[in-house]
C-alpha atoms as a PDB file:
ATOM      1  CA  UNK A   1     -64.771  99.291-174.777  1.00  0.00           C
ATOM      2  CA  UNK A   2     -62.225  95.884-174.570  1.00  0.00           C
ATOM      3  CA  UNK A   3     -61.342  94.717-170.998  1.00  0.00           C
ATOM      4  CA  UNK A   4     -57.696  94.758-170.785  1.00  0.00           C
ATOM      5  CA  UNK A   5     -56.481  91.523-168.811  1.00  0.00           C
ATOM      6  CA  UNK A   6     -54.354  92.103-165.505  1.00  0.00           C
ATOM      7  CA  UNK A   7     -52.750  88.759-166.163  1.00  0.00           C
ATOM      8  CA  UNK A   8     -51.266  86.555-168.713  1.00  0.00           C
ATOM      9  CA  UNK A   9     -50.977  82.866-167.445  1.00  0.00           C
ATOM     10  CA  UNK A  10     -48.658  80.689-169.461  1.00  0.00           C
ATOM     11  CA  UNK A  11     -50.227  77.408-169.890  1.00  0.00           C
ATOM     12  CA  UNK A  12     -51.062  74.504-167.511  1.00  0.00           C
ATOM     13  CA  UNK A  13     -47.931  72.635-167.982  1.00  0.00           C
ATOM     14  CA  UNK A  14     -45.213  75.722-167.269  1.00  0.00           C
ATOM     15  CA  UNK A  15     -46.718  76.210-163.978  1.00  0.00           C
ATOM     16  CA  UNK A  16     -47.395  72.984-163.310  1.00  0.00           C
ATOM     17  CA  UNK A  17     -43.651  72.341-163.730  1.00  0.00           C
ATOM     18  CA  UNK A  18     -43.060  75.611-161.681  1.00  0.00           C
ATOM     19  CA  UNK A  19     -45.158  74.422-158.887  1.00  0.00           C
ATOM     20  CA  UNK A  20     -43.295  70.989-159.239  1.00  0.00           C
ATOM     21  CA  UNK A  21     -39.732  72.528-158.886  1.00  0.00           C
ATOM     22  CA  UNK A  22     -40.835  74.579-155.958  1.00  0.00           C
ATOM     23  CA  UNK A  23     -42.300  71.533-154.004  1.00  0.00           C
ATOM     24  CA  UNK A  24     -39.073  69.574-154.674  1.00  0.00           C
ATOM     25  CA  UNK A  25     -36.773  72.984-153.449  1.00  0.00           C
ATOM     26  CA  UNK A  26     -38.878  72.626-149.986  1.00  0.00           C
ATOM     27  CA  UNK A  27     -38.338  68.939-149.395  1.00  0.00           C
ATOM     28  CA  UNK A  28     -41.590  68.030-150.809  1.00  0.00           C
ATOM     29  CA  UNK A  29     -43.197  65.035-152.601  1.00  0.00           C
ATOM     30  CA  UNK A  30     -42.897  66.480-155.920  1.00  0.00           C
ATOM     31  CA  UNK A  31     -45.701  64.085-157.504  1.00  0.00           C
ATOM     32  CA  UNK A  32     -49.371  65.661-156.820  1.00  0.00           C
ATOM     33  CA  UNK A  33     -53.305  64.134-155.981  1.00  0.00           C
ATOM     34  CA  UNK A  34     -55.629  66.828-156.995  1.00  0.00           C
ATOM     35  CA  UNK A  35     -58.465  66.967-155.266  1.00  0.00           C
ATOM     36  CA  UNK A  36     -61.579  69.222-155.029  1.00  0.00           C
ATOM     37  CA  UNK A  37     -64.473  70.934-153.073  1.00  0.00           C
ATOM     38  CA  UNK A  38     -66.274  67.396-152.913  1.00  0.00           C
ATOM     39  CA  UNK A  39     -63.056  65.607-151.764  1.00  0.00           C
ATOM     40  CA  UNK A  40     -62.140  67.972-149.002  1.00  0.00           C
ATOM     41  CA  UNK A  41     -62.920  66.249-145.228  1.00  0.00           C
ATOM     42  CA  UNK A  42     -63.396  68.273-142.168  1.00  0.00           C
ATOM     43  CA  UNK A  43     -64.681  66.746-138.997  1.00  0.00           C
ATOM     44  CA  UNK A  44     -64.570  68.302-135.744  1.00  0.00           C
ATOM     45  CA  UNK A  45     -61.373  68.078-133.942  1.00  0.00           C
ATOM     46  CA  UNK A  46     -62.580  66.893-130.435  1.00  0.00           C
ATOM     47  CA  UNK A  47     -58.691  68.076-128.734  1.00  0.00           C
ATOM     48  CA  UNK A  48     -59.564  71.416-129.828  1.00  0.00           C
ATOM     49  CA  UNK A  49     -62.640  73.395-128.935  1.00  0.00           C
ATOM     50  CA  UNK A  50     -64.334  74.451-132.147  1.00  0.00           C
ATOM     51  CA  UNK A  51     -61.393  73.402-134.036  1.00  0.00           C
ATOM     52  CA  UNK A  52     -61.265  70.642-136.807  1.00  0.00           C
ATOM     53  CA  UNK A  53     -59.004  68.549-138.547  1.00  0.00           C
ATOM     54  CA  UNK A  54     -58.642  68.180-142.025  1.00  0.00           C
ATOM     55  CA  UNK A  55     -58.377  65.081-144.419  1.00  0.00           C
ATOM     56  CA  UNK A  56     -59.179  64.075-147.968  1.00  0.00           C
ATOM     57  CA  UNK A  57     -61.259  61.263-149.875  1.00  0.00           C
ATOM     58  CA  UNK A  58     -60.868  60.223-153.577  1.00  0.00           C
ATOM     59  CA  UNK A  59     -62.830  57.122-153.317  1.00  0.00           C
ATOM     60  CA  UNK A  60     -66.497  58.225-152.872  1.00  0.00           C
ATOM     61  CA  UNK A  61     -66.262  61.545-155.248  1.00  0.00           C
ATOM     62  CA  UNK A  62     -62.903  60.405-157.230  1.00  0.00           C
ATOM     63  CA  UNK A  63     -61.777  63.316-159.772  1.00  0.00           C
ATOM     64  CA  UNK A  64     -62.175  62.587-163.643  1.00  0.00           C
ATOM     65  CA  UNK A  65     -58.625  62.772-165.412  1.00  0.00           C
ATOM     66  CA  UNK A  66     -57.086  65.784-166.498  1.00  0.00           C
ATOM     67  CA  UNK A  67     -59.500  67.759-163.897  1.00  0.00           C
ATOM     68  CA  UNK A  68     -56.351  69.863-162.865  1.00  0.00           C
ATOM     69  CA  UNK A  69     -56.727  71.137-166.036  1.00  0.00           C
ATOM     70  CA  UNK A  70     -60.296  71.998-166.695  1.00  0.00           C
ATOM     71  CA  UNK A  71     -59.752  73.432-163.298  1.00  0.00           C
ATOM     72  CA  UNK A  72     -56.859  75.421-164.172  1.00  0.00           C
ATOM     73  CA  UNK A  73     -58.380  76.479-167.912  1.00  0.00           C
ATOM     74  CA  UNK A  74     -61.645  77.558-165.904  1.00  0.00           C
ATOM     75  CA  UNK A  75     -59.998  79.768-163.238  1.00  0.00           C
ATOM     76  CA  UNK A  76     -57.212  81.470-166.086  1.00  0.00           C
ATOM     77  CA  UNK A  77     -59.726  83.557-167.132  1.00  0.00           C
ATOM     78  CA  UNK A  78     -60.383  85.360-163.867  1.00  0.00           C
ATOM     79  CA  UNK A  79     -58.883  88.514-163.316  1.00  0.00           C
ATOM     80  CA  UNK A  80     -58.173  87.068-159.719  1.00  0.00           C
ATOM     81  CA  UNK A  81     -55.291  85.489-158.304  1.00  0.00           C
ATOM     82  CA  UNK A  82     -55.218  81.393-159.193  1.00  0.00           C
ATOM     83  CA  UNK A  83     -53.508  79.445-156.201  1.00  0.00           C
ATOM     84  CA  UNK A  84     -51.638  76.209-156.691  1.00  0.00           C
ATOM     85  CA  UNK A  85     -52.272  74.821-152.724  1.00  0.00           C
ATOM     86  CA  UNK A  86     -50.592  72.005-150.881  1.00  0.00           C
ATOM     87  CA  UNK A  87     -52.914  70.836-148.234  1.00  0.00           C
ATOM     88  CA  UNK A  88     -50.367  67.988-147.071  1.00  0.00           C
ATOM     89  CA  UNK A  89     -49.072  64.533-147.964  1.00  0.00           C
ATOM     90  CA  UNK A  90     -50.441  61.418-148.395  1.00  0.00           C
ATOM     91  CA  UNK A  91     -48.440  58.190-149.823  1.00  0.00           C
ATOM     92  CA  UNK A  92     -45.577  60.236-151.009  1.00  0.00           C
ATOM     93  CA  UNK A  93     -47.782  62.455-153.047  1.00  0.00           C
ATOM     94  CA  UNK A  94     -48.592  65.830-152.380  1.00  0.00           C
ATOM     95  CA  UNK A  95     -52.730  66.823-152.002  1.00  0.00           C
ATOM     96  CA  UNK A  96     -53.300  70.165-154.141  1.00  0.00           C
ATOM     97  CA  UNK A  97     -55.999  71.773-155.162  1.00  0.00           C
ATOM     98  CA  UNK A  98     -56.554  74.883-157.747  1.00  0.00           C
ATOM     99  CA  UNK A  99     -57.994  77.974-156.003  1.00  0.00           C
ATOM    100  CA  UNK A 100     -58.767  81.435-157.536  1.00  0.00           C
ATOM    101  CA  UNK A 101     -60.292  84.807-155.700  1.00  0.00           C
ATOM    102  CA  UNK A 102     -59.562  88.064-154.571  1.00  0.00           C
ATOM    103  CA  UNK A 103     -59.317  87.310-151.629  1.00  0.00           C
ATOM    104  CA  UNK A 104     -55.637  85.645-151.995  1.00  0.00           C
ATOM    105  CA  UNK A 105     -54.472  89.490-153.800  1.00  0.00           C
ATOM    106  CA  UNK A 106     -52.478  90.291-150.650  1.00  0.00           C
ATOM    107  CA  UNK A 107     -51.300  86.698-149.366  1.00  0.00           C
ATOM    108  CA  UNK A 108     -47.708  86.785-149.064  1.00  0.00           C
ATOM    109  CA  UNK A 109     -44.546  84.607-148.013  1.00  0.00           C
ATOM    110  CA  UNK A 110     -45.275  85.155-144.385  1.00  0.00           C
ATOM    111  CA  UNK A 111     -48.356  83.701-144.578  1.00  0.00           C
ATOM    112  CA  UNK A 112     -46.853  81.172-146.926  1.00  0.00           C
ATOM    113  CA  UNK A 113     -47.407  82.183-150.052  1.00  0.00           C
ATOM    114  CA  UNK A 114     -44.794  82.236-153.100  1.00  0.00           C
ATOM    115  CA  UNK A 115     -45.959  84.982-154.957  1.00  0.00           C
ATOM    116  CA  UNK A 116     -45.778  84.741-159.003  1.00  0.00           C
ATOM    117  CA  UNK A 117     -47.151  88.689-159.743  1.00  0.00           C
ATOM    118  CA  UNK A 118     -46.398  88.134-163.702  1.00  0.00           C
ATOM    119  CA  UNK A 119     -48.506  85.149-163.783  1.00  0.00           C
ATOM    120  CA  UNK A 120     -51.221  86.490-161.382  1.00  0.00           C
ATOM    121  CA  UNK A 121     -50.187  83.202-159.507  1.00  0.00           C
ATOM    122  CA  UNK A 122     -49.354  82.190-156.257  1.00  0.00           C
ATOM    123  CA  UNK A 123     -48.107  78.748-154.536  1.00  0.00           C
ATOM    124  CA  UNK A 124     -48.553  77.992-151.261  1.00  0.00           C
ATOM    125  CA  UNK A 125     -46.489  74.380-150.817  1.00  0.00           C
ATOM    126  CA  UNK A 126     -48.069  74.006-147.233  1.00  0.00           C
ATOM    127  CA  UNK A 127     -47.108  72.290-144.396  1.00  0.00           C
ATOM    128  CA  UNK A 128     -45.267  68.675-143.888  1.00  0.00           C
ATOM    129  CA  UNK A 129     -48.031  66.773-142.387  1.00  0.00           C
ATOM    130  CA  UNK A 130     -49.329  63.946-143.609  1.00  0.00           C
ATOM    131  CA  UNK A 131     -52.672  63.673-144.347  1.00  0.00           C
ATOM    132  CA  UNK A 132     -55.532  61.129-143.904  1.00  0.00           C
ATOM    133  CA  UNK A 133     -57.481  59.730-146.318  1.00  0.00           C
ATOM    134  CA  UNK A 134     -60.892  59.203-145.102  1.00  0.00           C
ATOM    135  CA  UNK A 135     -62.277  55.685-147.111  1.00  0.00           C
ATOM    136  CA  UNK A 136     -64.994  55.211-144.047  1.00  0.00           C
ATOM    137  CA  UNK A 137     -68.446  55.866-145.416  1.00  0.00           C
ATOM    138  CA  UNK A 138     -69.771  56.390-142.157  1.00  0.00           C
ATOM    139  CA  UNK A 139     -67.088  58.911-140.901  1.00  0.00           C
ATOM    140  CA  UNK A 140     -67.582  60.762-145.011  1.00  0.00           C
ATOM    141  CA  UNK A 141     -71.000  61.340-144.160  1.00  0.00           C
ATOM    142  CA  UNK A 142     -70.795  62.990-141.054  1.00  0.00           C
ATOM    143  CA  UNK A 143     -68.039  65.375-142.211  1.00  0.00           C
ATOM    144  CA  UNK A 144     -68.915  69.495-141.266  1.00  0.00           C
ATOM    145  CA  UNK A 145     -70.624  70.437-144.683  1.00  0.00           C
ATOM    146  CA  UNK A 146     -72.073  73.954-143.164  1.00  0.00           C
ATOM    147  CA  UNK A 147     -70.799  76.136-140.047  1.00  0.00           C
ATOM    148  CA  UNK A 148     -66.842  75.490-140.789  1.00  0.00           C
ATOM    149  CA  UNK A 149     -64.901  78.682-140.310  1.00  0.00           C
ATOM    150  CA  UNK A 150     -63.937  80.581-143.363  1.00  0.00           C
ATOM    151  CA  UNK A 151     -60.843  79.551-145.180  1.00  0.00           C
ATOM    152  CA  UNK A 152     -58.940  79.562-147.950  1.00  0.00           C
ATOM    153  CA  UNK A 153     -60.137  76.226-149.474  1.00  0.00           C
ATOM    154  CA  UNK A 154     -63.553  77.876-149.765  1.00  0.00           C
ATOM    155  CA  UNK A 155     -62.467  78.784-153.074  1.00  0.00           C
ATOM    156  CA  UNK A 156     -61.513  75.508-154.993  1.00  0.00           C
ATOM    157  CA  UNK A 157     -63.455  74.571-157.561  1.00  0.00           C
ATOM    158  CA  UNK A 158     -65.945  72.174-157.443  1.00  0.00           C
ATOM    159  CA  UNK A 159     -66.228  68.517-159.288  1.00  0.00           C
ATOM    160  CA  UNK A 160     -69.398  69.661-160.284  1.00  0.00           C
ATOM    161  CA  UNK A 161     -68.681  72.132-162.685  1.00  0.00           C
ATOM    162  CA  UNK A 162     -65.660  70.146-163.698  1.00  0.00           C
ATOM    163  CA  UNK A 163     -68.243  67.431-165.019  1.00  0.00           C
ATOM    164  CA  UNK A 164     -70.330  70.005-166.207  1.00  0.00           C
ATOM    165  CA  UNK A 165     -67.266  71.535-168.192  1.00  0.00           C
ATOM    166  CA  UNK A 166     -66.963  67.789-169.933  1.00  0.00           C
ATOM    167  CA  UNK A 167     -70.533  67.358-169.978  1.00  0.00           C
ATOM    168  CA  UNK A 168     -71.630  70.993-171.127  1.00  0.00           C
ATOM    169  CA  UNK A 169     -68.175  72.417-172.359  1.00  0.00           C
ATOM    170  CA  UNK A 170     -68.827  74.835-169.630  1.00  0.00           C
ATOM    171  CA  UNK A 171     -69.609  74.738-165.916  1.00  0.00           C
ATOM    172  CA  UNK A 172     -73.442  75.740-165.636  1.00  0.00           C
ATOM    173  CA  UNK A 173     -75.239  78.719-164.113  1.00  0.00           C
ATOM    174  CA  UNK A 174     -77.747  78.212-161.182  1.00  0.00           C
ATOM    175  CA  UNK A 175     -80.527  78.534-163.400  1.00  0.00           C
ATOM    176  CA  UNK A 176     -78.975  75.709-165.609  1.00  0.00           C
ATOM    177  CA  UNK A 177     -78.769  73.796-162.984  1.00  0.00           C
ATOM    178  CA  UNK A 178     -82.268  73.804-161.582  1.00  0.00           C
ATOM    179  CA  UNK A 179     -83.461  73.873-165.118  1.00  0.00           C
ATOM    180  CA  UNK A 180     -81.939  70.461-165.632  1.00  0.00           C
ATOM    181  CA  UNK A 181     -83.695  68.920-162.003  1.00  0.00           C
ATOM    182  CA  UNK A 182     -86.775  69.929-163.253  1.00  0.00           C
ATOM    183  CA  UNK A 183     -85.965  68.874-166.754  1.00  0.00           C
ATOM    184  CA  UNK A 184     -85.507  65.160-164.682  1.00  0.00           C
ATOM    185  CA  UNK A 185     -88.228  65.451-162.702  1.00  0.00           C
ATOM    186  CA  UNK A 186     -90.523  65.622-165.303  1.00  0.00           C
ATOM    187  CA  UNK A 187     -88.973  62.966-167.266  1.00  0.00           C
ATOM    188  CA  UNK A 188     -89.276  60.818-164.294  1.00  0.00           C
ATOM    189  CA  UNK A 189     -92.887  61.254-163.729  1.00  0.00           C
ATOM    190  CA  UNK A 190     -94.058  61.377-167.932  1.00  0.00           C
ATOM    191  CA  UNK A 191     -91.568  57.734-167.470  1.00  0.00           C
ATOM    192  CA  UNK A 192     -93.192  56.415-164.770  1.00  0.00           C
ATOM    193  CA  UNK A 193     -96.854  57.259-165.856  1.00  0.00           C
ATOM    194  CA  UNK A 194     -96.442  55.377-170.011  1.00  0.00           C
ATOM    195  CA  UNK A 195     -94.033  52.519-167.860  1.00  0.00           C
END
């Protein structure tokens, strides 16, 4: 039996150009940074008990070009809603990222969300705070990696798979993955032992 599709997405550039219009209708810098999972900063917001505060980084994990896009062709083929997200602003740009689960099916316009039901899209142009760019190593590596509160950037996708997409033509399983550290591993140790 064929799996019928809930959605059909048009193609990268019709929503993009969607997404653009509807950032410009809100007063919005219209031109976007896409980041990713490795990108995003928190660190603990010390104003606000068990709060944080959220920034960015492009310089120690900086996207490959066209990521948007293996991003975007990755995520079109869940039968999940795909998010276009505006985290804030930074140099006149707009920070987005592509997200895609379930858990986004009943997200609506009070809790920001611009609903696209044909596309099985929604756009959430966020807030008009400007964001920080984190370029401090020191500050990078002490960001919260484990214990931050569930949220909706949980489910961007990663830079990993994106390389593994150009790498591989498609991002890896886990088994891939640890196939391929063992795979260096031993070539390591076979290098280091005729070197």
């Amino acid at each position: 039996m064929e799996k019928t599709r809930k959605y059909t997405r048009p193609a990268f550039r019709e929503v993009l150009d969607a997404w653009l219009v509807l950032l410009r209708q809100r007063g919005l810098p219209p031109e976007p940074i896409w980041i990713f999972d490795e990108n995003l900063c928190f660190e603990r917001d010390v104003t606000s008990p068990g709060g944080f505060r959220l920034g960015f980084q492009t310089v120690f994990t900086p996207p490959p070009p066209e990521a948007e896009h293996i991003a975007y062709d990755y995520f079109r083929e869940f039968d999940a809603p795909l998010v276009f997200y505006r985290i804030g602003s930074a140099c006149d740009k707009s920070v987005c990222l592509l997200l895609c689960d379930d858990w986004f099916a009943s997200k609506n316009e009070t809790e920001g969300f611009t609903r696209r039901d044909d596309w099985g899209l929604l756009f959430r142009p966020g807030p008009h705070e400007e964001l920080e760019e984190v370029k401090d190593r020191e500050r990078w590596k002490n960001r919260i990696l484990r214990d931050r509160p569930l949220h909706d950037l949980d489910f961007c996708m990663t830079l990993r798979s994106v390389h593994e997409t150009l790498a591989h033509g498609r991002a890896l399983s886990s088994y891939e993955r640890y196939a391929l550290k063992l795979l260096h591993v031993w070539r390591r140790l076979l290098g280091e032992r005729h070197g």
